[in-house]
C-alpha atoms as a PDB file:
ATOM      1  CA  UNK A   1     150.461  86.194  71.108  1.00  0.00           C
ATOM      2  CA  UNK A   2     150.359  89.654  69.586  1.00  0.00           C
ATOM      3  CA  UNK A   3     150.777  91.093  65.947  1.00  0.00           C
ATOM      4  CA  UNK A   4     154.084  92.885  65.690  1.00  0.00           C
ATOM      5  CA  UNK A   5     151.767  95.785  63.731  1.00  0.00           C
ATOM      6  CA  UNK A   6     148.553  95.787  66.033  1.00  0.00           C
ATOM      7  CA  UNK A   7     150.118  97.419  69.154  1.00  0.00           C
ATOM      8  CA  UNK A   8     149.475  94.629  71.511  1.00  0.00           C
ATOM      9  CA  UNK A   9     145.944  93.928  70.133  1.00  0.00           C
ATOM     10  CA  UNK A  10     145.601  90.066  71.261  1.00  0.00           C
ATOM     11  CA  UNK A  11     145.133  87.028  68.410  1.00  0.00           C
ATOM     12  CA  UNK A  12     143.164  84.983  70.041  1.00  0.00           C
ATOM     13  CA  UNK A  13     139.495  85.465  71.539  1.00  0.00           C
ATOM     14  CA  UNK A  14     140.065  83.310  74.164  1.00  0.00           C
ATOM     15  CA  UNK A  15     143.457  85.812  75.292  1.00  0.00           C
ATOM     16  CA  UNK A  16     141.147  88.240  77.162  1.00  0.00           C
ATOM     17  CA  UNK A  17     139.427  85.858  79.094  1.00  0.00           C
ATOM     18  CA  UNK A  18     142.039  84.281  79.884  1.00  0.00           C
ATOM     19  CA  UNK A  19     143.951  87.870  80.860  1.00  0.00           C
ATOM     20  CA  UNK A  20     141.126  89.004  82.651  1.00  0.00           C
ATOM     21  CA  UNK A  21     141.091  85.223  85.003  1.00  0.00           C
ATOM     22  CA  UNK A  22     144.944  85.934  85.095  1.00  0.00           C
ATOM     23  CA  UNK A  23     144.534  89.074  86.690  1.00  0.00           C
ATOM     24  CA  UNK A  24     141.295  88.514  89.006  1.00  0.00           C
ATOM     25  CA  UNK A  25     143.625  85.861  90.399  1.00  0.00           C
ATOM     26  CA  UNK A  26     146.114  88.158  91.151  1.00  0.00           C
ATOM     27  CA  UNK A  27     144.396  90.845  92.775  1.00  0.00           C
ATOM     28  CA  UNK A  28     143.212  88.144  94.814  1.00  0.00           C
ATOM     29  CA  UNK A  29     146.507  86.831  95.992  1.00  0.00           C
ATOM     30  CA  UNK A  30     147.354  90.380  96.547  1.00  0.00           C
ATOM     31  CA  UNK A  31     144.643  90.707  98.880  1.00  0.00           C
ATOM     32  CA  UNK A  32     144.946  87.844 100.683  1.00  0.00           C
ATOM     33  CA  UNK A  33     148.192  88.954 101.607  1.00  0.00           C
ATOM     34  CA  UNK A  34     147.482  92.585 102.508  1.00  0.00           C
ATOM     35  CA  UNK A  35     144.594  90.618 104.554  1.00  0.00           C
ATOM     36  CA  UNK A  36     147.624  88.317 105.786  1.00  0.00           C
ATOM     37  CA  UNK A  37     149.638  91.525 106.715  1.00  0.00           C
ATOM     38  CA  UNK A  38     147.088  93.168 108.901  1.00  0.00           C
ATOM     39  CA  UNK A  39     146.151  89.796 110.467  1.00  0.00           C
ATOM     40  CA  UNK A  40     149.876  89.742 111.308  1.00  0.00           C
ATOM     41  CA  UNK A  41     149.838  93.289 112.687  1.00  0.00           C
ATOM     42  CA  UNK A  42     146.898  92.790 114.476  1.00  0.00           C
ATOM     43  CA  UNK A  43     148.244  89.573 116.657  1.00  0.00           C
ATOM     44  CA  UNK A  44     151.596  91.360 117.072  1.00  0.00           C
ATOM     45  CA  UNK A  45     149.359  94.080 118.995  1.00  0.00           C
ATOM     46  CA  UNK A  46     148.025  91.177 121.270  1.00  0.00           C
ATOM     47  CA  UNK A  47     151.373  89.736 122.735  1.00  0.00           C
ATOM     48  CA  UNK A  48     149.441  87.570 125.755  1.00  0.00           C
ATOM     49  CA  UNK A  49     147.837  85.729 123.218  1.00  0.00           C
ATOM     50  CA  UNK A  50     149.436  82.183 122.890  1.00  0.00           C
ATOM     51  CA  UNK A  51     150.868  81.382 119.312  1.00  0.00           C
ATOM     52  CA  UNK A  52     147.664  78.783 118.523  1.00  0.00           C
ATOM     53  CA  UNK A  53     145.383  81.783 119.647  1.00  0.00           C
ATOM     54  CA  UNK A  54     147.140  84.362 117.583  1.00  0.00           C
ATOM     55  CA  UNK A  55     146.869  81.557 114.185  1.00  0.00           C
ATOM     56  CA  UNK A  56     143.064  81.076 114.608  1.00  0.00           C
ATOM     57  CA  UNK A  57     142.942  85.036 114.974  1.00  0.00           C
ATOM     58  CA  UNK A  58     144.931  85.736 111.992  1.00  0.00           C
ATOM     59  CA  UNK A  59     143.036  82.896 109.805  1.00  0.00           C
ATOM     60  CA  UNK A  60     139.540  84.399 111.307  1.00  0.00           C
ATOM     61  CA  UNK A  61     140.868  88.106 110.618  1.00  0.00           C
ATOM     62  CA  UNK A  62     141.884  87.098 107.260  1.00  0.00           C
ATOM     63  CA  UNK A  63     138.347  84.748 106.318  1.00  0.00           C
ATOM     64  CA  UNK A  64     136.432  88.178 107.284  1.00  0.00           C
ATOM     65  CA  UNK A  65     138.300  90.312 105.708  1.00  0.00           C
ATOM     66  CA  UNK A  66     138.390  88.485 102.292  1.00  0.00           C
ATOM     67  CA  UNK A  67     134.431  87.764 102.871  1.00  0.00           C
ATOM     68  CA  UNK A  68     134.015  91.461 103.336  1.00  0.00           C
ATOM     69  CA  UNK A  69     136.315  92.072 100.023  1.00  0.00           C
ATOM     70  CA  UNK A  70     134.319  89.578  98.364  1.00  0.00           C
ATOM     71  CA  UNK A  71     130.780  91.395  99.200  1.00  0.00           C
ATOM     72  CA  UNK A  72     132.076  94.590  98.431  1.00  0.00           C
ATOM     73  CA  UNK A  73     133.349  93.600  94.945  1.00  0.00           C
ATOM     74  CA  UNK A  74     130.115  91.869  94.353  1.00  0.00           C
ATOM     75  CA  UNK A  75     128.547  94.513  95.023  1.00  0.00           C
ATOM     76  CA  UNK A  76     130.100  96.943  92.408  1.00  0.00           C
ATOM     77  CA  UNK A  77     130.152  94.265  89.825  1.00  0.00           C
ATOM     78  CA  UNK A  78     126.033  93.884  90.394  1.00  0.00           C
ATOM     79  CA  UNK A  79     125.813  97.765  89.901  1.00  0.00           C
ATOM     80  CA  UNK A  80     127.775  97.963  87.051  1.00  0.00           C
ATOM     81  CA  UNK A  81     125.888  95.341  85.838  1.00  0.00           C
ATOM     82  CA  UNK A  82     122.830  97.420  86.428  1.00  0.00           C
ATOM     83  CA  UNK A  83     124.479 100.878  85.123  1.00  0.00           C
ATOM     84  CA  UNK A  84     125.543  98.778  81.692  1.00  0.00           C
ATOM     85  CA  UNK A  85     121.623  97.743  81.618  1.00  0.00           C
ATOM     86  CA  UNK A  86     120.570 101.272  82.124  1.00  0.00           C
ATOM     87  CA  UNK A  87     122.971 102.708  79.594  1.00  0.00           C
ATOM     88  CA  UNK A  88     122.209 100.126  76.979  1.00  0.00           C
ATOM     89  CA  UNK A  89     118.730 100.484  77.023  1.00  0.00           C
ATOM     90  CA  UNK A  90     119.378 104.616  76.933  1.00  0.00           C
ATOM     91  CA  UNK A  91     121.665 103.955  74.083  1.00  0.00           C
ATOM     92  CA  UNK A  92     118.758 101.861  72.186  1.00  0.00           C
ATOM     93  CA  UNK A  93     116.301 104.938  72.989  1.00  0.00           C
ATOM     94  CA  UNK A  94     118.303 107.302  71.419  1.00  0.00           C
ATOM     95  CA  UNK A  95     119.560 105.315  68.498  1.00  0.00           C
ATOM     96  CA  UNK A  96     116.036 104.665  67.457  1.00  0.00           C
ATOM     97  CA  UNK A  97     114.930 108.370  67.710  1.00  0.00           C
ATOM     98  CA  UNK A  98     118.009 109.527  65.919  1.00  0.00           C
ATOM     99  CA  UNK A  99     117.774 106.593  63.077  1.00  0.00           C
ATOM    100  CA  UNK A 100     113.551 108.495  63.445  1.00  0.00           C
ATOM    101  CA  UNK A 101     115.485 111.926  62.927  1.00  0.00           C
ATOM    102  CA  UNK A 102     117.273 110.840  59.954  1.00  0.00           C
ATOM    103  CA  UNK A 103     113.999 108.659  58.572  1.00  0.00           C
ATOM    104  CA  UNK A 104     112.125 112.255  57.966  1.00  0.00           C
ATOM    105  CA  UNK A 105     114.811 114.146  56.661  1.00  0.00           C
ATOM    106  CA  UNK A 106     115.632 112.302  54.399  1.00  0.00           C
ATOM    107  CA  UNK A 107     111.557 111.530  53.208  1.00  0.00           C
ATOM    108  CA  UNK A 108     111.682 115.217  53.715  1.00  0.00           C
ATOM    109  CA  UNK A 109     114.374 115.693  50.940  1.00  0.00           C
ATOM    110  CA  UNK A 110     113.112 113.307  48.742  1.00  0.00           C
ATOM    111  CA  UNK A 111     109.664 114.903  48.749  1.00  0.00           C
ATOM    112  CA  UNK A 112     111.197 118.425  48.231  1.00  0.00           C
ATOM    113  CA  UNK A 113     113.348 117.132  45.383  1.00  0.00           C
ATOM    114  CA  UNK A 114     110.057 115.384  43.999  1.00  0.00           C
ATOM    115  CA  UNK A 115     108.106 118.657  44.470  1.00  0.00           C
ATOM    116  CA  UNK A 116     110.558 121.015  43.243  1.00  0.00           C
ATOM    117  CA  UNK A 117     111.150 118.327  39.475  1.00  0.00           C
ATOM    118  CA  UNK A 118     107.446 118.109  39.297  1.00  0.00           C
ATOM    119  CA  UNK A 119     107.284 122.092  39.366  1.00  0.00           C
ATOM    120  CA  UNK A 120     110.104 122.378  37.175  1.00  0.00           C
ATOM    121  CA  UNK A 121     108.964 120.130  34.695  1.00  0.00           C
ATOM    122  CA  UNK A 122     105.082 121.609  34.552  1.00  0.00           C
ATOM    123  CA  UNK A 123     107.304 125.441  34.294  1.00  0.00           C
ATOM    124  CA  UNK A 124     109.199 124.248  31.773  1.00  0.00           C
ATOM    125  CA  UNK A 125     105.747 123.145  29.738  1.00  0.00           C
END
């Protein structure tokens, strides 16, 4: 359930899980069938095989392809994974040296401010 003001922005916590589960399954049905289709295609290009034969094909055809699929995904999820790591812990880096940065200048200003009363005052004596 949305906000009528938030532009789609979700109420619940739990939405984007639950969105995200929605459309994992999805993409898997949607491969299963493209895996489906080209197990299909594949036995239709065979047409001595016997229809038994051209089922355990297709449902081989279609375990290794979705096995492959599922390695290949894995794979890009473990390196993002490892890029969001990487990037995090550059992000930290150059937080720390900016928050630094910012640390002297601003010790910097307060000690020129500091200098430049003190010298006023002991002028205006």
């Amino acid at each position: 359930m949305t906000s009528p003001g938030c532009h789609g922005t979700p109420l619940d916590p739990h939405s984007g899980a639950l969105a995200n589960e929605v459309e994992g399954y999805l993409l898997l049905e949607a491969e299963r069938e493209q895996a489906q289709r080209e197990a299909d295609a594949l036995c239709a290009r065979l047409p001595w095989l016997t229809s038994g034969q051209a089922e355990d094909l297709a449902r081989h055809y279609t375990e290794q392809r979705l096995g492959l699929t599922r390695q290949a995904l894995q794979a890009t999820a473990d390196r993002a994974g490892r890029l969001r790591g990487e990037y995090e812990a550059r992000y930290a880096t150059l937080r720390h040296a900016l928050l630094r940065r910012h640390a002297v200048g601003a010790c910097l200003l307060i000690a020129g401010c500091t200098t430049a009363t003190a010298g006023a005052s002991l002028f205006v004596r």
